[in-house]
Protein backbone atom coordinates (compact mmCIF):
# COMPACT_ATOMS: atom_id res chain seq x y z
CA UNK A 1 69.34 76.21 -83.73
CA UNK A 2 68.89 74.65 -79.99
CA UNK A 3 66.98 75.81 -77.79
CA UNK A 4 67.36 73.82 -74.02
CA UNK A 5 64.38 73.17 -72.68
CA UNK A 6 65.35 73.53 -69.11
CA UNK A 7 61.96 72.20 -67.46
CA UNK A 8 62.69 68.72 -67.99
CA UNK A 9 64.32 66.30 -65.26
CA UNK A 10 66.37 64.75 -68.55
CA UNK A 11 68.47 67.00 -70.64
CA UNK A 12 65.59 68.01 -73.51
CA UNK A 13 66.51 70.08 -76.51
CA UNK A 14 64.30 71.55 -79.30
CA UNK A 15 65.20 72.58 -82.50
CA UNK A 16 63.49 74.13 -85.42
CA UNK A 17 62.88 71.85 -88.42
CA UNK A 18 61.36 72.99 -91.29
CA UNK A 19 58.95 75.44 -89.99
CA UNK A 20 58.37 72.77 -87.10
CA UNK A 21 59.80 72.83 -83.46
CA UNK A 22 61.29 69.19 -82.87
CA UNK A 23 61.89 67.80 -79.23
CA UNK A 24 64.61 65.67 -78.77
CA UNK A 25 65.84 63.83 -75.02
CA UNK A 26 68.89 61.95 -74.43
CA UNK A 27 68.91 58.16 -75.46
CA UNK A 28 67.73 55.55 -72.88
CA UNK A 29 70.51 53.34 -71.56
CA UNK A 30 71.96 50.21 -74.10
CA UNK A 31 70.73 46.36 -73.19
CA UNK A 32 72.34 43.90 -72.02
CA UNK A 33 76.00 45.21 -71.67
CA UNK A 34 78.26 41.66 -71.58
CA UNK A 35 81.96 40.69 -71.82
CA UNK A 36 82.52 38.52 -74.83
CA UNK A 37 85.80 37.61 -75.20
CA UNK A 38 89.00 38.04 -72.54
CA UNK A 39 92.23 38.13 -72.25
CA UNK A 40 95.19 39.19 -70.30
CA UNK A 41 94.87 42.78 -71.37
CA UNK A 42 91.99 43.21 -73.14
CA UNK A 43 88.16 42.28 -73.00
CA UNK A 44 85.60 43.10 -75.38
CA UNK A 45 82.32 44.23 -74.08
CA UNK A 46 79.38 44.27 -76.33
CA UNK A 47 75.71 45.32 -76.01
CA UNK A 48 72.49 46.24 -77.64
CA UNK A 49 71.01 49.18 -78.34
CA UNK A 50 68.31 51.07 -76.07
CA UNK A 51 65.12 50.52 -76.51
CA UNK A 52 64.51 54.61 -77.42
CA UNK A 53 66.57 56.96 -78.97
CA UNK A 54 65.13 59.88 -77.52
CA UNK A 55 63.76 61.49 -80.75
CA UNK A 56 67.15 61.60 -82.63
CA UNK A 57 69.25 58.66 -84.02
CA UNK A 58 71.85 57.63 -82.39
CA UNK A 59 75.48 58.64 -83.26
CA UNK A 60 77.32 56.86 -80.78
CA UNK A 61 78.96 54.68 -77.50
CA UNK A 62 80.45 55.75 -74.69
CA UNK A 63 82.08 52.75 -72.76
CA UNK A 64 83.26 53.60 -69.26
CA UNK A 65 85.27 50.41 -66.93
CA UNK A 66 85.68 50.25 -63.34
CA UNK A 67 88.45 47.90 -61.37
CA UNK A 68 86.75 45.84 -58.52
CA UNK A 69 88.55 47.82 -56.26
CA UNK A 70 87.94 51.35 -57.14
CA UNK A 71 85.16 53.74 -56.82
CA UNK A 72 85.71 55.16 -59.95
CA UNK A 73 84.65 54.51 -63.48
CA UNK A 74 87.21 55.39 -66.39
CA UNK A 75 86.07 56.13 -69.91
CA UNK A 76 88.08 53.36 -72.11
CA UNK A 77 87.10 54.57 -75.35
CA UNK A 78 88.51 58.30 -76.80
CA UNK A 79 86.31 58.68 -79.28
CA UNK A 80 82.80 57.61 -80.43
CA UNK A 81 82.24 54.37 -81.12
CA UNK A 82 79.71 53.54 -83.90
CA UNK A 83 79.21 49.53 -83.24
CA UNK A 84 77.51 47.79 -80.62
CA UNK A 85 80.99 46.21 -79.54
CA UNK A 86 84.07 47.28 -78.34
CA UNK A 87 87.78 46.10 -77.67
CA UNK A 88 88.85 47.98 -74.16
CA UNK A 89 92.28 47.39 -73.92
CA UNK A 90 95.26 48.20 -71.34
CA UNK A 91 93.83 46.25 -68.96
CA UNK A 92 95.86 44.33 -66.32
CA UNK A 93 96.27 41.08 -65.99
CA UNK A 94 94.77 39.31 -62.79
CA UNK A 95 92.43 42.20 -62.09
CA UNK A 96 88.73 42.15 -61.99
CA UNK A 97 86.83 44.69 -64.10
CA UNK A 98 82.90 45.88 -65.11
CA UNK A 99 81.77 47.88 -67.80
CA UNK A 100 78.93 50.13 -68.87
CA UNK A 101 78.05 51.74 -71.94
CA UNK A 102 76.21 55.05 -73.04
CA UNK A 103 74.39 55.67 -76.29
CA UNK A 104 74.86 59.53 -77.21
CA UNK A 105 72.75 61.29 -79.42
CA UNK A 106 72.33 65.06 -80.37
CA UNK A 107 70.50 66.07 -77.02
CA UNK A 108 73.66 64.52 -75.33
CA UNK A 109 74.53 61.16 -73.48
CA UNK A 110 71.88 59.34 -71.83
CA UNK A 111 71.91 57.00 -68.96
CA UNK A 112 74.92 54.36 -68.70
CA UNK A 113 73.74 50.76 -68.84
CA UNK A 114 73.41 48.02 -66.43
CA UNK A 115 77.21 47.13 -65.11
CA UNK A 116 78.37 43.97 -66.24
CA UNK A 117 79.39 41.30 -63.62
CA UNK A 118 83.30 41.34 -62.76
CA UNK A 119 85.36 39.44 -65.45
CA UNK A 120 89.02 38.89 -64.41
CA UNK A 121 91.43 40.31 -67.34
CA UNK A 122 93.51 36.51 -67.87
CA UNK A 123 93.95 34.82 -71.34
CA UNK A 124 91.30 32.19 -71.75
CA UNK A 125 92.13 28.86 -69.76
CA UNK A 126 92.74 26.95 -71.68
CA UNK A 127 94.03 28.56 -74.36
CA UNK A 128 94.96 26.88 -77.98
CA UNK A 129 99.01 27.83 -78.76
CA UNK A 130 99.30 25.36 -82.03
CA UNK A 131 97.80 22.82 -84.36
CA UNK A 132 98.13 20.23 -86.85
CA UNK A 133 96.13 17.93 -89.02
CA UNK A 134 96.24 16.06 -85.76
CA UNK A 135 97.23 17.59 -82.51
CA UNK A 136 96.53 20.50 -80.39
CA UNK A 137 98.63 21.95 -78.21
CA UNK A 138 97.02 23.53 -75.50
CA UNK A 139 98.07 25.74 -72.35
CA UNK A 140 96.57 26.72 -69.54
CA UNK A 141 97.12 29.41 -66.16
CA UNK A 142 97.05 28.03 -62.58
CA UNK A 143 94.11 28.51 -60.24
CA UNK A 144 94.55 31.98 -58.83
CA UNK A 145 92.77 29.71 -55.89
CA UNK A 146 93.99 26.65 -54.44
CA UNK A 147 91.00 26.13 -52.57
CA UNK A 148 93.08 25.60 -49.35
CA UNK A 149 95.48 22.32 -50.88
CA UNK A 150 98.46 22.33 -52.99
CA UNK A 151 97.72 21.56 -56.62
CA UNK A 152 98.03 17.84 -57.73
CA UNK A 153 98.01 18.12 -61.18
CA UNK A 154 95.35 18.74 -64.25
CA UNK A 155 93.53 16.27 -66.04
CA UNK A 156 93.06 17.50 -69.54
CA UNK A 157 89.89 15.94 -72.11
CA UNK A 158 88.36 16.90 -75.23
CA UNK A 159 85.35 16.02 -77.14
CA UNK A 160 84.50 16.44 -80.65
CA UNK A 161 81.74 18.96 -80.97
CA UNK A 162 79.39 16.78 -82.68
CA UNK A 163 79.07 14.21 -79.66
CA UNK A 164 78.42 14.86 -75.96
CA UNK A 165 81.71 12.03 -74.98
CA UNK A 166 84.33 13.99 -73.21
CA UNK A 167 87.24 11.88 -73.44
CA UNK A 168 90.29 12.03 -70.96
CA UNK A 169 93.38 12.77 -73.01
CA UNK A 170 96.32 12.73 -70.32
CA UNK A 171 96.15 8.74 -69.04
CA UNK A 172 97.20 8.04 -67.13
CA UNK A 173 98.88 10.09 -64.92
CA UNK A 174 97.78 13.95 -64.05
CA UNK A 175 100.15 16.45 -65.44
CA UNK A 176 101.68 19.26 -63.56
CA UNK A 177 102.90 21.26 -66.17
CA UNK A 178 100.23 24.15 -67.47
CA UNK A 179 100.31 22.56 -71.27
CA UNK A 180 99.85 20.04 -73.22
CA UNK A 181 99.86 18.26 -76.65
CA UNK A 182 96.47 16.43 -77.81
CA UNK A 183 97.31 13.72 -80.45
CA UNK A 184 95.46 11.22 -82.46
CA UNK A 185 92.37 14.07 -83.31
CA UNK A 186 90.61 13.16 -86.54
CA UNK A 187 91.64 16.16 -89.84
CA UNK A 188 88.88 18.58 -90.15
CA UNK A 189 87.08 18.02 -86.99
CA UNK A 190 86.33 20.30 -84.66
CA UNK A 191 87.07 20.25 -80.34
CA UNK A 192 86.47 21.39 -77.14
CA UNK A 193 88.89 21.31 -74.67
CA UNK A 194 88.60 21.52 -70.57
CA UNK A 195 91.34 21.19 -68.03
């Protein structure tokens, strides 16, 4: 049985429990809400949870995204979700979005959390399209800014991740297609790549 207990600035509810009444408020908001991963058309936002619970365990995540560009926020999940991340897809590509997330608990949904800062939905840059024992081939977008010249070209290097050398791989001239094929990489090792 609930019973609202409609002198509280937060939505409170009480319910009897074994010969006791029980107060319950609405979760406080999740911590630090963050974009993980990204691509073209989807992102996935994760976050911790709040630091109360309101007097009843959580059940629950309500992720809501905004466009940079629009006053509203959009609820991107239909139903509940039980983890502490979340893959909000249908996004488009090129556009810059935030998130927030909800906790929800049986006195209701509580407070959304901070807004994460704007992450442009585009797949990573650059991103890995095939491998071998010994080569990598990469690809990569354009700028969506030129910074006020005409592109040149891209200089592509890698490191192993057990040293701090990066090492330029496309000598020596600058490329100006948007991939490329790494050679010579030692079997089993693992890289980093920046364009």
């Amino acid at each position: 049985l609930f019973l609202p207990n409609l002198s509280s600035s937060l939505i409170s509810l009480s319910f009897y429990k074994r010969g006791v009444f029980v107060s319950a408020d609405v979760p406080s908001e999740p911590l630090n809400c963050r974009v993980n991963k990204t691509n073209k058309d989807c992102m996935f936002v994760a976050w911790e949870r709040p630091e109360s619970d309101g007097g009843s365990p959580i059940t629950g995540y309500y992720i809501e995204r905004k466009e940079r560009n629009s006053l509203l926020w959009v609820k991107a999940n239909d139903t509940v979700v039980r983890t502490t991340e979340y893959p909000c897809a249908g996004l488009i590509e090129g556009l810059e979005y935030t998130f927030r997330v909800s906790a929800i608990n049986r006195a209701g949904q509580g407070k959304p959390s901070v807004k994460t800062d704007f992450v442009t939905a585009r797949t990573p840059n650059p991103s890995v399209t095939d491998s071998t024992n010994s080569t990598l081939s990469v690809s990569w977008g354009a700028p969506a800014n030129n910074g006020g010249s005409a592109i040149l070209g891209y200089l592509v290097e890698c490191k192993r991740c057990d040293t701090n050398d990066w090492i330029r791989c496309n000598v020596p001239r600058n490329l100006q297609e948007t991939s490329y094929v790494i050679q010579n990489l030692l079997h089993k090792s693992e890289y980093q790549v920046r364009v």
